[in-house]
C-alpha atoms as a PDB file:
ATOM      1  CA  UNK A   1      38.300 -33.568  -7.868  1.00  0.00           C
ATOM      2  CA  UNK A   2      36.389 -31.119  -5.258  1.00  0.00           C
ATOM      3  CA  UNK A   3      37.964 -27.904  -4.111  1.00  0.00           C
ATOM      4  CA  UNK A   4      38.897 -27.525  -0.669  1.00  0.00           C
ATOM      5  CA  UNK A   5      36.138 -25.346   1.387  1.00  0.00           C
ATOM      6  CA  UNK A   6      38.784 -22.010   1.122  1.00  0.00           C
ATOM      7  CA  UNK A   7      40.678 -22.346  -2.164  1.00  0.00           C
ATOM      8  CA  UNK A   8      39.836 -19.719  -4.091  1.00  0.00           C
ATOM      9  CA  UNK A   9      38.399 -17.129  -1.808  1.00  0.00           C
ATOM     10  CA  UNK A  10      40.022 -13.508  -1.816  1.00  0.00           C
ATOM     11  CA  UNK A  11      38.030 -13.235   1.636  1.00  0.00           C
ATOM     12  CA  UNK A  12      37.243 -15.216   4.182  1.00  0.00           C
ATOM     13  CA  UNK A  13      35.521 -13.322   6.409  1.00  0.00           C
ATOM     14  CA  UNK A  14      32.169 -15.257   6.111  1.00  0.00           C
ATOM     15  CA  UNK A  15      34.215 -18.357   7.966  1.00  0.00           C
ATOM     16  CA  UNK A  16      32.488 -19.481  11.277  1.00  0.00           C
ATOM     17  CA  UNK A  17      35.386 -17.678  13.476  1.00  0.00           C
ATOM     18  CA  UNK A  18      35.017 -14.908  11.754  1.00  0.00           C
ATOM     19  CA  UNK A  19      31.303 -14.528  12.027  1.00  0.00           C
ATOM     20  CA  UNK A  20      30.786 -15.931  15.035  1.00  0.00           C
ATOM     21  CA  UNK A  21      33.589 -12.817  16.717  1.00  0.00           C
ATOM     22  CA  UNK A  22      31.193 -10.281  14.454  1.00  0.00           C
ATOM     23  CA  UNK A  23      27.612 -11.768  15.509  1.00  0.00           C
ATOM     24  CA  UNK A  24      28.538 -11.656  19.233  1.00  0.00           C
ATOM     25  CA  UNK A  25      29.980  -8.086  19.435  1.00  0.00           C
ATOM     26  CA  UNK A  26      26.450  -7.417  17.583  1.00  0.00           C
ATOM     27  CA  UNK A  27      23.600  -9.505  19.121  1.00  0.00           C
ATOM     28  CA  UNK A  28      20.038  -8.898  18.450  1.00  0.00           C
ATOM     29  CA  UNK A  29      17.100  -9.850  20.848  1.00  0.00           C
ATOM     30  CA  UNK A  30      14.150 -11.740  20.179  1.00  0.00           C
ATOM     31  CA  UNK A  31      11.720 -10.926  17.403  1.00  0.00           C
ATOM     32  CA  UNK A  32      14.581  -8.111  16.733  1.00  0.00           C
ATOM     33  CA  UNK A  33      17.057 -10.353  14.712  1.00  0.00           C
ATOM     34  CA  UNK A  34      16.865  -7.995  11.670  1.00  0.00           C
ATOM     35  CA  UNK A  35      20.707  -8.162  10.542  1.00  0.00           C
ATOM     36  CA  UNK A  36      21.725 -11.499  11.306  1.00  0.00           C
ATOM     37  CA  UNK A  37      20.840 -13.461   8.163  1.00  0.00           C
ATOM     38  CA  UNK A  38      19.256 -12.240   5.195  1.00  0.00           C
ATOM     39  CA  UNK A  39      21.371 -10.268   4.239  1.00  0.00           C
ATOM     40  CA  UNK A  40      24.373 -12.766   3.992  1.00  0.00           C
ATOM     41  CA  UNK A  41      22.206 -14.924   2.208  1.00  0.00           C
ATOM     42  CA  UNK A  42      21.780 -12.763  -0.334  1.00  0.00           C
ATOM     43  CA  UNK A  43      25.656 -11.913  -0.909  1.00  0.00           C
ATOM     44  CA  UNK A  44      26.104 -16.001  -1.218  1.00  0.00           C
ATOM     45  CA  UNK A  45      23.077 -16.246  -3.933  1.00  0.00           C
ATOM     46  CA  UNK A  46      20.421 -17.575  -2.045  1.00  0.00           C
ATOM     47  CA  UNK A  47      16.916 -17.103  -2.825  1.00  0.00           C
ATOM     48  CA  UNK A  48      15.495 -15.475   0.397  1.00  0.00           C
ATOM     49  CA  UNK A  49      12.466 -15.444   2.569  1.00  0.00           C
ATOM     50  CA  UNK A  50      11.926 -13.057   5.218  1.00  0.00           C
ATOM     51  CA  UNK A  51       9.256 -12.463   8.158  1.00  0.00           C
ATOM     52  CA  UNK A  52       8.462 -15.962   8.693  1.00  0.00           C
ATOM     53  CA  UNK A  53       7.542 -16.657  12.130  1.00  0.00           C
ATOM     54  CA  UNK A  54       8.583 -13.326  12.749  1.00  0.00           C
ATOM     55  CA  UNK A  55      12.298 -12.377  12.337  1.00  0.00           C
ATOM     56  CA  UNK A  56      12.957 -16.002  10.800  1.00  0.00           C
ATOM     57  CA  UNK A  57      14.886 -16.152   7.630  1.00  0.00           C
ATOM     58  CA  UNK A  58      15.127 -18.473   5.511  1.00  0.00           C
ATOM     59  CA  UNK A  59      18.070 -19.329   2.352  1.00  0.00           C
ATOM     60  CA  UNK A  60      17.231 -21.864  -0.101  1.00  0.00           C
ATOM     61  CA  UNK A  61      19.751 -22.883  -2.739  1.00  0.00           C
ATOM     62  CA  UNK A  62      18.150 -25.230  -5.419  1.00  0.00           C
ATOM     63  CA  UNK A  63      20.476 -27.521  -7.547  1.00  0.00           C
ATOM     64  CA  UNK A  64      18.279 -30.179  -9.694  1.00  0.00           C
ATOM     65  CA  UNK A  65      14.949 -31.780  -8.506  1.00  0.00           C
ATOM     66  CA  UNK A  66      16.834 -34.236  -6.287  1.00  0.00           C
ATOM     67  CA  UNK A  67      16.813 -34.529  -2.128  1.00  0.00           C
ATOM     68  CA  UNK A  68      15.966 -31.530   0.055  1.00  0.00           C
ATOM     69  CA  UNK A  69      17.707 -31.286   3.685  1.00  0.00           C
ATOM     70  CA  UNK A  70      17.178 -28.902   5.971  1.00  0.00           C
ATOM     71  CA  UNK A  71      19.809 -26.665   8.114  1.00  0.00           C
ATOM     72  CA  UNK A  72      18.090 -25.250  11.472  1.00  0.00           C
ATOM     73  CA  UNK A  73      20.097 -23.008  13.426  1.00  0.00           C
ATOM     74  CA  UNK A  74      18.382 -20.040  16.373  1.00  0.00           C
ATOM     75  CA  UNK A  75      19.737 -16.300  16.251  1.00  0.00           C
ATOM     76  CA  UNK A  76      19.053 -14.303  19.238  1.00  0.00           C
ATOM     77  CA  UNK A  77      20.618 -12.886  22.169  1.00  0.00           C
ATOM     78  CA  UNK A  78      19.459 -12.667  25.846  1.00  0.00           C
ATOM     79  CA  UNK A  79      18.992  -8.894  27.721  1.00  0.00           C
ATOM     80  CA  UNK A  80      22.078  -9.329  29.670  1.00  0.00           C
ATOM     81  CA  UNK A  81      25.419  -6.992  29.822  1.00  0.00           C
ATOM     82  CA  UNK A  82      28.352  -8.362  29.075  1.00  0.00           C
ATOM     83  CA  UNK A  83      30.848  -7.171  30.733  1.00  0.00           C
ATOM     84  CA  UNK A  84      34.256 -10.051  29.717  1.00  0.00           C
ATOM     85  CA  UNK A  85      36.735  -7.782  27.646  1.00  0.00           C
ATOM     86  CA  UNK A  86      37.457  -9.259  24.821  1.00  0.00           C
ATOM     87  CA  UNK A  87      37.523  -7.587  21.754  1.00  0.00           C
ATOM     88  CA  UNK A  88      34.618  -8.852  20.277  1.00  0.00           C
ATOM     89  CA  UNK A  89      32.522  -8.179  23.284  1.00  0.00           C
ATOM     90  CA  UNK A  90      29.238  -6.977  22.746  1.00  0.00           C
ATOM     91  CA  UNK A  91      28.890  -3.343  21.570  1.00  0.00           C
ATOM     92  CA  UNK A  92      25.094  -3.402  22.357  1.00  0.00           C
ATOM     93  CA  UNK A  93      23.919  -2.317  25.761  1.00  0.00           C
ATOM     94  CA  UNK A  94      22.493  -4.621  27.937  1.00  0.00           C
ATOM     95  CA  UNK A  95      22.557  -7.612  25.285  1.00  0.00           C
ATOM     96  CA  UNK A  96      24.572 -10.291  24.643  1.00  0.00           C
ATOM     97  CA  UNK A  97      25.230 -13.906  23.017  1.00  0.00           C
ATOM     98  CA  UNK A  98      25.572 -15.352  26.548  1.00  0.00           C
ATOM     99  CA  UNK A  99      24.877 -19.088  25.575  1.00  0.00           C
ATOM    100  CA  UNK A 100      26.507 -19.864  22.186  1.00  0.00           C
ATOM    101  CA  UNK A 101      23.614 -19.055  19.163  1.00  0.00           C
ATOM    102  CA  UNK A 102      26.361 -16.843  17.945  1.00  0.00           C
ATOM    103  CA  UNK A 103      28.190 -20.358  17.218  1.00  0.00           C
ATOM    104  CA  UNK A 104      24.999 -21.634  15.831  1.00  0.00           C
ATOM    105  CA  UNK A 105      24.562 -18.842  13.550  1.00  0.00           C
ATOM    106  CA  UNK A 106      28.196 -18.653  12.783  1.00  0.00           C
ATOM    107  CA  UNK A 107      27.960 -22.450  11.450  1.00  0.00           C
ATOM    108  CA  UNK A 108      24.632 -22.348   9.662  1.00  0.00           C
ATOM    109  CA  UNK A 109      26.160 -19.161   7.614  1.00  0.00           C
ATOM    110  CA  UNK A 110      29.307 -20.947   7.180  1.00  0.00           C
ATOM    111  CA  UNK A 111      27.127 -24.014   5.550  1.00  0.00           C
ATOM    112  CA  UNK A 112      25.359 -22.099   3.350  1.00  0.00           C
ATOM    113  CA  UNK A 113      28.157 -20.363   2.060  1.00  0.00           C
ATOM    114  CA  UNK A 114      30.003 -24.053   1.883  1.00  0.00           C
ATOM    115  CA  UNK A 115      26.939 -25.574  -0.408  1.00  0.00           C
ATOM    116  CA  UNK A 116      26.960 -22.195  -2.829  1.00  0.00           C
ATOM    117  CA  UNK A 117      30.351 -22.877  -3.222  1.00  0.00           C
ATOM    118  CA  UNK A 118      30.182 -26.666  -3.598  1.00  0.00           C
ATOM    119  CA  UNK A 119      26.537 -27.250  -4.305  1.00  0.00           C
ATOM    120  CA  UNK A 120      25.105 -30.710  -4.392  1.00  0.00           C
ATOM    121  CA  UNK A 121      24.953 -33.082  -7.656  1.00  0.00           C
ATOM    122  CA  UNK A 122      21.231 -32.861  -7.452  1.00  0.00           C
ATOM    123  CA  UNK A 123      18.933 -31.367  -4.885  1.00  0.00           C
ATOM    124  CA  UNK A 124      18.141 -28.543  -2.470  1.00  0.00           C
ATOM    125  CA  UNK A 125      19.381 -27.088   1.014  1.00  0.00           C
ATOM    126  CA  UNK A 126      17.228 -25.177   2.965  1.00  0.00           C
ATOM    127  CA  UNK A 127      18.959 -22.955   5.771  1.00  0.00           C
ATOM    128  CA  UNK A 128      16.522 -22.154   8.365  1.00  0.00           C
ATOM    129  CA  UNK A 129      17.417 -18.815  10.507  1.00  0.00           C
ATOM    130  CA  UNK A 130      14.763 -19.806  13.985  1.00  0.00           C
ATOM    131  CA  UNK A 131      14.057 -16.269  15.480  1.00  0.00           C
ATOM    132  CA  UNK A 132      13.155 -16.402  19.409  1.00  0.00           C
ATOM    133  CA  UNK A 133      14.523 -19.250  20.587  1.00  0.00           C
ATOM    134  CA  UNK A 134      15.384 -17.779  23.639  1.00  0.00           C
ATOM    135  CA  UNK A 135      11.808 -16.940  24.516  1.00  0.00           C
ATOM    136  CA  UNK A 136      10.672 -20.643  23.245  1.00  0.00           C
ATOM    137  CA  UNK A 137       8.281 -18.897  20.969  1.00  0.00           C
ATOM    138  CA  UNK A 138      10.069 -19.261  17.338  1.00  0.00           C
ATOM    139  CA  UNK A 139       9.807 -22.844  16.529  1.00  0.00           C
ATOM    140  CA  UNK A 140       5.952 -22.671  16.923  1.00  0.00           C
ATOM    141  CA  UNK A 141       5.755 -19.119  15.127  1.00  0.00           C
ATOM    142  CA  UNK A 142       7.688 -20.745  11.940  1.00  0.00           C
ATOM    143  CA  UNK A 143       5.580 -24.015  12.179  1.00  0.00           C
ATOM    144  CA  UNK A 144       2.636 -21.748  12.089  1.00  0.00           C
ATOM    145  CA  UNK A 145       3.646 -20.530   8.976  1.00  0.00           C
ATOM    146  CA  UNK A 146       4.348 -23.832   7.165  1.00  0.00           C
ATOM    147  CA  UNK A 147       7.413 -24.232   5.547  1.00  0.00           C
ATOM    148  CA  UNK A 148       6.027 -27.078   3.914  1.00  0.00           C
ATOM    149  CA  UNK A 149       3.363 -25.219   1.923  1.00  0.00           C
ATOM    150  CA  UNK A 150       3.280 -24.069  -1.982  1.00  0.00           C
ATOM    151  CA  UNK A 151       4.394 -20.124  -0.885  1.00  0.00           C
ATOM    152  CA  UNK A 152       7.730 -22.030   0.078  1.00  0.00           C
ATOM    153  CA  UNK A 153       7.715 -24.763  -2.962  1.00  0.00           C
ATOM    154  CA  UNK A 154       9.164 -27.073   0.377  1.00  0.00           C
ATOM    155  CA  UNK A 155       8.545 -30.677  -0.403  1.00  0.00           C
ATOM    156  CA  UNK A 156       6.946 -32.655   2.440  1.00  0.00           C
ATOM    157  CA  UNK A 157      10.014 -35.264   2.069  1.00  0.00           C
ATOM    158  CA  UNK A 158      12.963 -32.513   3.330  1.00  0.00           C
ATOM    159  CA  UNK A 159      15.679 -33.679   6.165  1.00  0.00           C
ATOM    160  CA  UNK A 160      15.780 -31.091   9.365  1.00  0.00           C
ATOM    161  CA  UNK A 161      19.291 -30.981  11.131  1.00  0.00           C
ATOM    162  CA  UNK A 162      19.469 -29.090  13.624  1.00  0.00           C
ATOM    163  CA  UNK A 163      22.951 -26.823  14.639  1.00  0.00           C
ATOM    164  CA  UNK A 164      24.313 -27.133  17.582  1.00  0.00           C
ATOM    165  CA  UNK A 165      27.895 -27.397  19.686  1.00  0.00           C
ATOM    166  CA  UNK A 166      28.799 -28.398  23.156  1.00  0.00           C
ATOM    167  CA  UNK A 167      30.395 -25.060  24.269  1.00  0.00           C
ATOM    168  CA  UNK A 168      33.553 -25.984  25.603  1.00  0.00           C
ATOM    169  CA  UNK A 169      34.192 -27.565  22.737  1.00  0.00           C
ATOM    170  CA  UNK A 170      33.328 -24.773  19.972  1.00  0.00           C
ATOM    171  CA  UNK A 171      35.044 -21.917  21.970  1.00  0.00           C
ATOM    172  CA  UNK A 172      38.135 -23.500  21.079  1.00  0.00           C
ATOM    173  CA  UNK A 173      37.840 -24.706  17.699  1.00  0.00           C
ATOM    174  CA  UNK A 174      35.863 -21.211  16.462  1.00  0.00           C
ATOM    175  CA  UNK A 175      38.082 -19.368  18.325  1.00  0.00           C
ATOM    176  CA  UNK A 176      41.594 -20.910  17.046  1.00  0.00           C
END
């Protein structure tokens, strides 16, 4: 029988809400997302890899020689104030989430932590932190450094999914 995704946890502040509230009161710009990832992936286990493309991160958890998939979600913030109130606001001047990768992140931390908890029978899942997305520069930085190559042990075979949310929708389920 497999565990629910929350029994057995004395904490459960990694959960998406719970993230998502703490990434958006502390956003990072492009090529400056330094705290987002790495070092979450670290407290859940994962072997990391940092600098690639950049500020990319990536997680990999590795369970057998089976199937690798992929987990793609983008990190930064845009130079704007946010002035809304809540409190989770952003506590960084002039910078904010303003367009949801604070959900994106949120869920792609929430999924790794899920698969170290409940890994797969047999194989591997990649979770790929895309720096600059904002700028459209990160996706060609990372493919510039091949995530398919030996220094990554990738196999040319893995699954990309990409992270995403319609807005309306995720505001209300992350925020519940």
């Amino acid at each position: 029988m497999r565990r629910s995704w929350t029994s057995g946890h004395a904490s459960t502040a990694w959960l998406p809400s719970s993230s998502r509230r703490d990434l958006h009161a502390h956003p990072e710009l492009t090529y400056q997302e330094k705290e987002t990832a790495a070092s979450k992936f670290r407290e859940f286990g994962l072997e990391v890899h940092e600098g690639i493309g950049g500020t990319g991160v990536v997680g990999v958890l590795r369970h057998g020689n089976g199937p690798m998939v992929g987990l793609r979600a983008d990190m930064d913030a845009l130079p704007i104030a946010e002035a809304t109130g809540p409190p989770n606001a952003s506590k960084v001047p002039g910078v904010m989430h303003s367009c949801g990768l604070d959900g994106h992140t949120a869920m792609l931390l929430g999924a790794a932590r899920l698969f170290t908890e409940m890994p797969p029978a047999n194989g591997t899942v990649v979770s790929i932190f895309q720096p600059a997305e904002e700028r459209e520069a990160g996706g060609k930085a990372m493919n510039g450094m091949n995530l398919h190559s030996a220094r990554y042990d990738f196999n040319d075979d893995i699954l990309p999914i990409g992270i995403e949310y319609w807005a309306r929708l995720a505001h209300r389920a992350l925020d519940a």
